[in-house]
N, C-alpha and C. Protein backbone atom coordinates (compact mmCIF):
# COMPACT_ATOMS: atom_id res chain seq x y z
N UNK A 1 0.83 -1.20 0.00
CA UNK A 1 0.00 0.00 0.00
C UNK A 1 0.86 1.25 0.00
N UNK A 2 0.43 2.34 -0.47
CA UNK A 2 1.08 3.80 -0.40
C UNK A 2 1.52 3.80 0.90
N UNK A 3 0.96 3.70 2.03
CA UNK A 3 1.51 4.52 3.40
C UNK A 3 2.59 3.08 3.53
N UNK A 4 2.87 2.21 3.72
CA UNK A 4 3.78 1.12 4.17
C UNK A 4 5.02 1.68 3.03
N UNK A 5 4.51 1.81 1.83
CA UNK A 5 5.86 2.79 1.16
C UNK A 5 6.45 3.87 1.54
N UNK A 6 5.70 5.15 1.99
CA UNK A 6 5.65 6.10 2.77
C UNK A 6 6.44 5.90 3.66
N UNK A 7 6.22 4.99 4.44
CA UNK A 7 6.91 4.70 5.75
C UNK A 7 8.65 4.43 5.70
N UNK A 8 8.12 2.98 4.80
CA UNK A 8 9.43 2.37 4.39
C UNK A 8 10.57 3.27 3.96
N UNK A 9 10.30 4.77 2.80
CA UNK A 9 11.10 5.70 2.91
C UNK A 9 11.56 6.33 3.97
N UNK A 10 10.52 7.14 4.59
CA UNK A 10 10.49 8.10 6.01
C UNK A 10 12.14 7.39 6.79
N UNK A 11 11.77 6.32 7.10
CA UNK A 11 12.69 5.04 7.83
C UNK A 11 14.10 5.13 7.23
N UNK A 12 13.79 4.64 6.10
CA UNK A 12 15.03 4.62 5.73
C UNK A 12 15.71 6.37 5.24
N UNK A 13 15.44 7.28 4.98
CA UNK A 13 15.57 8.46 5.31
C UNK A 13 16.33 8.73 6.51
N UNK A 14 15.70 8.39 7.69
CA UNK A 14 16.01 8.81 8.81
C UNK A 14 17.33 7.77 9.87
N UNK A 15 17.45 6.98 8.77
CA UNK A 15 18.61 5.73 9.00
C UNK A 15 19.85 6.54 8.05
N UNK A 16 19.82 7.51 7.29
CA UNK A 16 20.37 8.41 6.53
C UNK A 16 20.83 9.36 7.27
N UNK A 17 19.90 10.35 7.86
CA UNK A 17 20.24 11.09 8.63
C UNK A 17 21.37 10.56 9.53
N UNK A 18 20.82 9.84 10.33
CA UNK A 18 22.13 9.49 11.65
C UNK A 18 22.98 9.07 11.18
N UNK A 19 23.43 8.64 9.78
CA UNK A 19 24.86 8.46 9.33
C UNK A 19 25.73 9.46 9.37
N UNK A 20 24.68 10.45 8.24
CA UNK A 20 25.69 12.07 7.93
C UNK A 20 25.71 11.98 9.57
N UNK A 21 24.81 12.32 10.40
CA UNK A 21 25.14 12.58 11.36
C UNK A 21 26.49 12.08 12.30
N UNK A 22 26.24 11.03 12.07
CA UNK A 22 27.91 10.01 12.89
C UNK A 22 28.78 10.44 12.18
N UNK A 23 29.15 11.19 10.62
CA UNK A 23 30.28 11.42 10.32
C UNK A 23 30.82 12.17 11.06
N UNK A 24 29.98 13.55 10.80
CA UNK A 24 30.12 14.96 11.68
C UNK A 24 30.47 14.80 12.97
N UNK A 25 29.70 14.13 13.52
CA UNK A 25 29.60 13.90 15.56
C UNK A 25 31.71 13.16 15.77
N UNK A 26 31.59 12.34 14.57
CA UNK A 26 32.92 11.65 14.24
C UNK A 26 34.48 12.83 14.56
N UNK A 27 34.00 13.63 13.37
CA UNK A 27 34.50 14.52 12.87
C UNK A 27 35.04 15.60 14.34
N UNK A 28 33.86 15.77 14.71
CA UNK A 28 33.88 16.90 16.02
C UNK A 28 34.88 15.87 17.80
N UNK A 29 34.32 14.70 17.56
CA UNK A 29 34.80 13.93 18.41
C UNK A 29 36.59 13.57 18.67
N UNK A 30 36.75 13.99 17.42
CA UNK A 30 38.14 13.57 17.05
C UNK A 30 38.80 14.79 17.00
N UNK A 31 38.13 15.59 17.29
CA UNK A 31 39.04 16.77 17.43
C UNK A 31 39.66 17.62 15.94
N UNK A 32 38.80 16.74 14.68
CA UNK A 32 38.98 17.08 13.28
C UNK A 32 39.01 18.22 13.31
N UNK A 33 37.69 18.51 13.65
CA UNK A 33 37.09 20.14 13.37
C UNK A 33 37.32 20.69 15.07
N UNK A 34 37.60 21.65 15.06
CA UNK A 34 37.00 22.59 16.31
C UNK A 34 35.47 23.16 16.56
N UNK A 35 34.70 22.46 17.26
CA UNK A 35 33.22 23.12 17.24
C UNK A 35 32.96 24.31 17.88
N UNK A 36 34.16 25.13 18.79
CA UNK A 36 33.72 26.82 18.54
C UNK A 36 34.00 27.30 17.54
N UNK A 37 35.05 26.64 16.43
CA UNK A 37 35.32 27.70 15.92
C UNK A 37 34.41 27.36 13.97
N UNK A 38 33.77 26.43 14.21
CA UNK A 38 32.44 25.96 13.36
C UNK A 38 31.83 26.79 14.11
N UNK A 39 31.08 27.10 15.39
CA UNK A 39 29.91 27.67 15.48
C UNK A 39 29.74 29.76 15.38
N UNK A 40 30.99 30.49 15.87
CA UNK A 40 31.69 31.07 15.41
C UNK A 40 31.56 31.26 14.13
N UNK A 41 31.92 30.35 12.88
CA UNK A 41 31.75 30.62 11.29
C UNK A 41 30.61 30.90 11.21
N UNK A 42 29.73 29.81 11.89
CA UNK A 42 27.98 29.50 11.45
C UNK A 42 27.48 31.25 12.00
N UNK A 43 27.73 31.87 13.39
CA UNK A 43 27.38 32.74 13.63
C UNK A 43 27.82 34.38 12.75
N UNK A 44 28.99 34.31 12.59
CA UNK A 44 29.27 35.63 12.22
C UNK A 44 28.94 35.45 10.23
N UNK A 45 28.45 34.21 9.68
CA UNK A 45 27.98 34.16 8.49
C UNK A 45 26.43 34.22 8.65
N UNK A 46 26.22 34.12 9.32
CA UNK A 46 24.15 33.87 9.78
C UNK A 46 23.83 34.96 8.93
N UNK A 47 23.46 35.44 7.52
CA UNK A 47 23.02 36.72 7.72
C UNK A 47 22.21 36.37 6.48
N UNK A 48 22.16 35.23 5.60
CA UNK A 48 20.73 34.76 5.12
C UNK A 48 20.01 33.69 5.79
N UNK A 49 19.01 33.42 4.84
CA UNK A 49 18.38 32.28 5.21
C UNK A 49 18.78 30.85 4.55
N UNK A 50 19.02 30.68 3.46
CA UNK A 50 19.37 29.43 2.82
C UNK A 50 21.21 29.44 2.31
N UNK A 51 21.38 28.93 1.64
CA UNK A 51 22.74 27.88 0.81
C UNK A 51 23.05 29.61 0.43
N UNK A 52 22.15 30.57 -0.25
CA UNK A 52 22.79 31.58 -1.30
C UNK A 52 23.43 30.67 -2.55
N UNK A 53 24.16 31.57 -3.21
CA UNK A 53 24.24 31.45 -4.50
C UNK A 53 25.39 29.75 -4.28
N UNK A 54 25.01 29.01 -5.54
CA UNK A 54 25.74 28.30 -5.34
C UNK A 54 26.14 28.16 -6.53
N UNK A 55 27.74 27.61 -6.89
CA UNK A 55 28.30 27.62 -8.31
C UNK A 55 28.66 26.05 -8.27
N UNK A 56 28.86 25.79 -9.57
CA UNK A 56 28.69 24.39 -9.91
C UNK A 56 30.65 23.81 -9.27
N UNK A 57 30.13 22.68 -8.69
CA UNK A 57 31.30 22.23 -7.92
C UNK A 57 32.46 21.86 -9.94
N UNK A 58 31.95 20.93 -10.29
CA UNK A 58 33.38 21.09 -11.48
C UNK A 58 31.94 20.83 -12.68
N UNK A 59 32.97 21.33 -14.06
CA UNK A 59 32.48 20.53 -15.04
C UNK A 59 32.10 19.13 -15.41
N UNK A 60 30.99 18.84 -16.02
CA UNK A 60 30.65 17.57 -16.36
C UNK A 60 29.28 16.93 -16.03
N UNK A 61 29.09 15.97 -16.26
CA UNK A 61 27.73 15.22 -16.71
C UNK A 61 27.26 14.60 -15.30
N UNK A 62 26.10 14.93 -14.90
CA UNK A 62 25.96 14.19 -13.55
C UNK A 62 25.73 12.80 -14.03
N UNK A 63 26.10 11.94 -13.50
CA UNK A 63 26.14 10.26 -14.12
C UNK A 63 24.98 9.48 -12.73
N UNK A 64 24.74 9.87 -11.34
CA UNK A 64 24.70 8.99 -10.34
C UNK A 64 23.41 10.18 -9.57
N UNK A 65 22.28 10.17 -9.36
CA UNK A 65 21.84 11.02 -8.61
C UNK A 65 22.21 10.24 -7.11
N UNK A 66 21.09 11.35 -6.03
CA UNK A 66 21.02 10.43 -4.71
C UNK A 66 19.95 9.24 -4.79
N UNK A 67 20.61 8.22 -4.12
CA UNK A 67 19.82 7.00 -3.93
C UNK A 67 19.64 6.53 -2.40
N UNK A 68 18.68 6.94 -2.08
CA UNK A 68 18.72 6.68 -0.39
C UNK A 68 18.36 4.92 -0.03
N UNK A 69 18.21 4.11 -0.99
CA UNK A 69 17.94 2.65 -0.87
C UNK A 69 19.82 2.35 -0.43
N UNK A 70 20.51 2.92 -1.61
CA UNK A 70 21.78 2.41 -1.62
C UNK A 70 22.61 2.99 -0.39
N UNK A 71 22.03 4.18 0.04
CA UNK A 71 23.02 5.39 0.77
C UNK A 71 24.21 6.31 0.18
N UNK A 72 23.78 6.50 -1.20
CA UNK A 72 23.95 6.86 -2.16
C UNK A 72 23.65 8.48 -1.73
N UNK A 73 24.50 9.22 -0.87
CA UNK A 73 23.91 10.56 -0.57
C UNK A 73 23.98 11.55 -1.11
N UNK A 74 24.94 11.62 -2.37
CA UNK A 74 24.96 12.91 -3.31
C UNK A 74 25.12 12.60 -4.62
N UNK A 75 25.15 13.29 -5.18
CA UNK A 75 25.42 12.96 -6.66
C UNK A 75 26.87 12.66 -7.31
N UNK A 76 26.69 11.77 -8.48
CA UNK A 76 27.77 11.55 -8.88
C UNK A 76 28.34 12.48 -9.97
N UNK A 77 29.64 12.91 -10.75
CA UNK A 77 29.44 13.96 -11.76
C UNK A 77 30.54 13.82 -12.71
N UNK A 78 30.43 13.03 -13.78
CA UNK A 78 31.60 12.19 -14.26
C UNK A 78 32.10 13.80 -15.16
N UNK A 79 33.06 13.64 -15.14
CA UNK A 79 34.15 14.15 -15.42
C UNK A 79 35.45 14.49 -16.07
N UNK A 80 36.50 14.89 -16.72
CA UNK A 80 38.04 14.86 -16.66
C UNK A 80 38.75 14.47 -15.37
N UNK A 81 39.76 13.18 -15.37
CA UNK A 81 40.81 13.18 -14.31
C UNK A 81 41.29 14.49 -14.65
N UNK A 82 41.66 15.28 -13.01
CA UNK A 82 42.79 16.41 -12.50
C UNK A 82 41.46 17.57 -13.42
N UNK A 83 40.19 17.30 -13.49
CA UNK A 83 39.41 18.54 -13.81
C UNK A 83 39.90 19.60 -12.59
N UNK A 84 39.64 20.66 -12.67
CA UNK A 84 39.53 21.64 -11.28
C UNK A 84 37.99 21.30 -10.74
N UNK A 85 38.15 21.22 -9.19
CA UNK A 85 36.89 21.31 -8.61
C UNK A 85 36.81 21.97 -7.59
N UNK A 86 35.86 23.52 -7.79
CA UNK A 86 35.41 24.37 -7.07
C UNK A 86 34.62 24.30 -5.88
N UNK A 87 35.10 25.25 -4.55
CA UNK A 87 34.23 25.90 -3.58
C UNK A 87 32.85 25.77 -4.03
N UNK A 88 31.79 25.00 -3.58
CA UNK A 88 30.31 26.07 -4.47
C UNK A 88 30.07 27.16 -3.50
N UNK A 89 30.63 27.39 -2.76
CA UNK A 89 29.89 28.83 -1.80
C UNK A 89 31.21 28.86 -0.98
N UNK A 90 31.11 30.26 -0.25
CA UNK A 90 32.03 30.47 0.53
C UNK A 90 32.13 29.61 1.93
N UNK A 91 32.98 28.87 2.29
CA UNK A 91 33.13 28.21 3.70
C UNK A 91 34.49 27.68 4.53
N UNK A 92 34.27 27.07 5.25
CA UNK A 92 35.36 26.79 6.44
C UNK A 92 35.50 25.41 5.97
N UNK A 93 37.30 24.81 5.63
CA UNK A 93 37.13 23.91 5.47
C UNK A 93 37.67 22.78 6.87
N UNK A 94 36.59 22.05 6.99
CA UNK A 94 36.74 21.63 7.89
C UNK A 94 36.83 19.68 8.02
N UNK A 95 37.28 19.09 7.08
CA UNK A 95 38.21 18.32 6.43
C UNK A 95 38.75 18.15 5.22
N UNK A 96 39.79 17.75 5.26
CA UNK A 96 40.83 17.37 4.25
C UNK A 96 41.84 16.29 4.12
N UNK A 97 41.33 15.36 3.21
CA UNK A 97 41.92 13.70 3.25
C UNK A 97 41.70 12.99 2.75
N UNK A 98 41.55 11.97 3.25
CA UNK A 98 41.74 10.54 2.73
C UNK A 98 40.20 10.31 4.17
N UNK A 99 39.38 9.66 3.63
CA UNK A 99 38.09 9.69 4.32
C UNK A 99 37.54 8.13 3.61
N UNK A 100 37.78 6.67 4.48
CA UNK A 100 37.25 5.66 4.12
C UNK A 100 37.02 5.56 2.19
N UNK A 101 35.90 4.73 1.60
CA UNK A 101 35.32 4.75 1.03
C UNK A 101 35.76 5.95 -0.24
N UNK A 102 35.23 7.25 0.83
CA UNK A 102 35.75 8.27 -0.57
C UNK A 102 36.82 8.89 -0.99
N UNK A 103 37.97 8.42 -0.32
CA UNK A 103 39.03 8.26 -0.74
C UNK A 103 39.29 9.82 -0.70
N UNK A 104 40.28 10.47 -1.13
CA UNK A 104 40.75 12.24 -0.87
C UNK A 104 39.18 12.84 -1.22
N UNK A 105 38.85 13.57 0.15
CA UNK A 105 37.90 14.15 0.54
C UNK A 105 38.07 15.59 0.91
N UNK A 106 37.22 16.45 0.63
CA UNK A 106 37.24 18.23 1.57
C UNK A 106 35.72 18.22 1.82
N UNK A 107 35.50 18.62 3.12
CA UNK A 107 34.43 19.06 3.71
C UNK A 107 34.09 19.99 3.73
N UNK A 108 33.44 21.01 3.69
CA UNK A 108 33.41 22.40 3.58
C UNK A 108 31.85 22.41 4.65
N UNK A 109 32.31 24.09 5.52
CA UNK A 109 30.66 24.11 6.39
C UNK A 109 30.77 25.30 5.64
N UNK A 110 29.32 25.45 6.07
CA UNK A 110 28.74 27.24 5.32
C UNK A 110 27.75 28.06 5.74
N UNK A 111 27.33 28.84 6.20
CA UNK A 111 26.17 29.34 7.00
C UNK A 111 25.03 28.69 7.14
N UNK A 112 24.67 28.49 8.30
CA UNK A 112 23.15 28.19 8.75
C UNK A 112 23.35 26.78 8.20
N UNK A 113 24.39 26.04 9.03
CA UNK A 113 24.91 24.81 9.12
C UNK A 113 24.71 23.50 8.22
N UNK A 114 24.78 24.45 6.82
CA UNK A 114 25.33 23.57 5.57
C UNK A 114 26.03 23.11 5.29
N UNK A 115 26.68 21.90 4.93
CA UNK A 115 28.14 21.29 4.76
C UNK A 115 27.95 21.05 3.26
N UNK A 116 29.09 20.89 2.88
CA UNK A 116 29.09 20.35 1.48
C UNK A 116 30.28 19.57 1.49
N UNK A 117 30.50 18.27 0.29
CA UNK A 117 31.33 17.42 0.19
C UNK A 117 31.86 17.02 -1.12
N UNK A 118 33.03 16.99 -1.00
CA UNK A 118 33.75 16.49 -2.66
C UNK A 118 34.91 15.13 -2.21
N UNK A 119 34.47 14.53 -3.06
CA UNK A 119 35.15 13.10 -2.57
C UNK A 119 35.94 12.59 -4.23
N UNK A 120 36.89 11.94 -3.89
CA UNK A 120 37.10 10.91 -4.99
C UNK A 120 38.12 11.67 -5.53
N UNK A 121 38.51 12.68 -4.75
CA UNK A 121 39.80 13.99 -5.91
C UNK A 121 40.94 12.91 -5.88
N UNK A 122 41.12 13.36 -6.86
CA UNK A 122 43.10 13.10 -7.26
C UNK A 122 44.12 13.58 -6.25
N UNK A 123 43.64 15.09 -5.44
CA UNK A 123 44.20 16.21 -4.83
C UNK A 123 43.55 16.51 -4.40
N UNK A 124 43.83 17.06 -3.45
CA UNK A 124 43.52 18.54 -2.64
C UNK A 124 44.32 19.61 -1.98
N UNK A 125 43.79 20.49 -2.71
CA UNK A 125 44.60 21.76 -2.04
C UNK A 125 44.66 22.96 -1.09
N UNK A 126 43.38 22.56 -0.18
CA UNK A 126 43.01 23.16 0.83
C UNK A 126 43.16 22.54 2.09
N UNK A 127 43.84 22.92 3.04
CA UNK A 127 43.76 22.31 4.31
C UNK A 127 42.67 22.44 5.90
N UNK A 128 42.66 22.21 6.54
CA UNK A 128 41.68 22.57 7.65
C UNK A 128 41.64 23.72 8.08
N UNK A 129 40.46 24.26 8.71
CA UNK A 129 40.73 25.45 9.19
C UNK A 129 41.01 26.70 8.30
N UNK A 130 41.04 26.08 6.62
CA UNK A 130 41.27 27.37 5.69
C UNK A 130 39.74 27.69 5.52
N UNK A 131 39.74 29.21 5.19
CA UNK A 131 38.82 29.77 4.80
C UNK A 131 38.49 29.35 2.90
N UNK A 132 37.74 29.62 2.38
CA UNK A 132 37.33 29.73 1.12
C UNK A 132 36.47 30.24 0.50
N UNK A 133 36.60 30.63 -0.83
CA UNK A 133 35.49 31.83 -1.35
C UNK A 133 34.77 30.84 -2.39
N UNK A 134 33.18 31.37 -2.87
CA UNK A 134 32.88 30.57 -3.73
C UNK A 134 33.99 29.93 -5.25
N UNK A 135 33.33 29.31 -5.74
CA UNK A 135 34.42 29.41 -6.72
C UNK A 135 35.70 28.88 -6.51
N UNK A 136 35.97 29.21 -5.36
CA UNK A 136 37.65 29.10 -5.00
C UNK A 136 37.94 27.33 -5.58
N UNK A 137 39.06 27.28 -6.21
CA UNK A 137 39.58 25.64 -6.42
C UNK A 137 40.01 25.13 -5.51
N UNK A 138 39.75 24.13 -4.74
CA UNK A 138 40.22 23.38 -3.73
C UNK A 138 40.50 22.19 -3.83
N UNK A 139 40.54 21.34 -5.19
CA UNK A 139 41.26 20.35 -5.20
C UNK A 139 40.91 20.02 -7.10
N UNK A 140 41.41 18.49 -7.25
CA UNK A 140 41.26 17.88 -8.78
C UNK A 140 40.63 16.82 -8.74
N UNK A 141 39.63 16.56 -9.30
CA UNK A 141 38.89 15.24 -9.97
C UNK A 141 39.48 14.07 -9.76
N UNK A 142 39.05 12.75 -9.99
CA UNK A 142 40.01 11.84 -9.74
C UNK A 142 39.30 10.66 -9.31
N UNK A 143 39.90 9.17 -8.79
CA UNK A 143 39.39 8.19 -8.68
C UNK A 143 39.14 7.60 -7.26
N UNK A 144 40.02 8.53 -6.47
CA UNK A 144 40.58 7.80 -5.06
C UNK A 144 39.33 7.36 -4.66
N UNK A 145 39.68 6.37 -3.64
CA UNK A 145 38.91 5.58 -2.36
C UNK A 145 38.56 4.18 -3.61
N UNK A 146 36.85 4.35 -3.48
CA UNK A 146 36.32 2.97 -4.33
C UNK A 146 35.37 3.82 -5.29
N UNK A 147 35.78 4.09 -6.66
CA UNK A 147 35.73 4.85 -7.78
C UNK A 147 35.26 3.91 -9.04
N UNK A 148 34.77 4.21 -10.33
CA UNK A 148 34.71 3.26 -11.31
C UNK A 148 34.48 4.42 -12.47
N UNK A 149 36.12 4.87 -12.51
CA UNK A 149 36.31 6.02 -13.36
C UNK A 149 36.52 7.15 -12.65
N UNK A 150 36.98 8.10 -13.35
CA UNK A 150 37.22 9.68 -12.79
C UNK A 150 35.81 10.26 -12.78
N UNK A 151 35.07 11.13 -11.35
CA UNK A 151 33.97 11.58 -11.33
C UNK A 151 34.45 12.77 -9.94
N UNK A 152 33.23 13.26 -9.85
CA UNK A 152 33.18 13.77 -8.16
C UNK A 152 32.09 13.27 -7.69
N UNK A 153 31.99 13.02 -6.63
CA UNK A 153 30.98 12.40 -5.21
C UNK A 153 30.93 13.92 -4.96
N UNK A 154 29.81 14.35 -4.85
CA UNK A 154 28.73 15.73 -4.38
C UNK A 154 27.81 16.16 -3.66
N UNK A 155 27.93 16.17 -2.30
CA UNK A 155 26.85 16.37 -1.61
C UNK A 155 26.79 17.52 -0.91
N UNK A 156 25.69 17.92 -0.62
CA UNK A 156 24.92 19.09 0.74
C UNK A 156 24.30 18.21 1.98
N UNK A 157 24.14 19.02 2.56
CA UNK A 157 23.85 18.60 4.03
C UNK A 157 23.35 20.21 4.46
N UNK A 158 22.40 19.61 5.42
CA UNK A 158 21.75 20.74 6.12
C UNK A 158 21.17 20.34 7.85
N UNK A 159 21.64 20.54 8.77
CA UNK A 159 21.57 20.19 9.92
C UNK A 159 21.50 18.96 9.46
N UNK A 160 22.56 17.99 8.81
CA UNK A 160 22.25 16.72 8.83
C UNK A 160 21.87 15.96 8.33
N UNK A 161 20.38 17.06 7.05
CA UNK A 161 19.66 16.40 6.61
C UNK A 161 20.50 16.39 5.02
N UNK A 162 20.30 14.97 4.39
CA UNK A 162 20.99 15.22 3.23
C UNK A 162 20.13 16.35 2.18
N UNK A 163 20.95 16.73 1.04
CA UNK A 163 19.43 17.46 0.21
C UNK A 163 20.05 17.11 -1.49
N UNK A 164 19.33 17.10 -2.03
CA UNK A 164 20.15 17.01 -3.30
C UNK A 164 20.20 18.18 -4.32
N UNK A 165 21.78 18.05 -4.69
CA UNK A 165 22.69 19.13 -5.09
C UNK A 165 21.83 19.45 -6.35
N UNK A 166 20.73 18.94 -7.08
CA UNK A 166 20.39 19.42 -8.23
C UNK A 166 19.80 19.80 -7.66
């Protein structure tokens, strides 16, 4: 029936959430990030309401939307290996690495506690704690972690909640 589908999403949705969530909680636990100086960013940027303008993380074809069956949380965006891949908005970066699965990763937070994510680079050229402007290049395209071809892994986050980048 509709509502047992309904549900069955809602559920698995919210089995979504507490992942992003355990990264972050991860993230903060470990002393990755500093959480005054995330809340600090979040505060002295507070001065819209949503994402603002956002510019396209790199060139190329989205190949993979989100799939919340798979945990599939952002989009995929096939690509050039060593493409440049852009800031989409101004933020704090608040990882930079080698991150399980997605292999060289940057995290980026952004007002009114948006994160965004680029996974799978070749590179990266931003470190923790750097600031960044939209636009700004912060790393290259690429295969790392568990890849099947050169793409970027693309996601938003919003208190947690995933959202999708299209």
């Amino acid at each position: 029936s509709m509502v047992s589908n309904n549900e069955n999403y809602y559920n698995k949705y919210n089995e979504l959430n507490r992942n992003t969530n355990h990264l972050i909680a991860f993230l903060l636990k470990n002393e990755i990030i500093d959480k005054k100086e995330l809340i600090q960013f979040n505060y002295s940027n507070n001065n819209i309401d949503a994402l603002g303008v956002v510019s396209k993380p790199v060139i190329g074809i989205v190949s993979k939307g989100v799939d919340i069956s798979t945990q599939h949380n952002g989009i995929d965006i096939a690509c050039s290996f060593n493409e440049t891949v852009h800031a989409t908005q101004k933020g704090l970066v608040i990882f930079s690495g080698i991150f399980e699965d997605y292999g060289n990763t940057i995290i980026l937070s952004h007002n009114n506690n948006y994160y965004s994510l680029y996974a799978h680079l070749n590179k990266t050229i931003v470190n923790t704690h750097e600031y960044v402007n939209n636009n700004d290049i912060i790393g290259f395209a690429g295969e790392s972690g568990i890849s099947d071809g050169p793409h970027l892994h693309f996601e938003i986050w919003n208190n947690h909640h995933i959202i999708d980048p299209r």
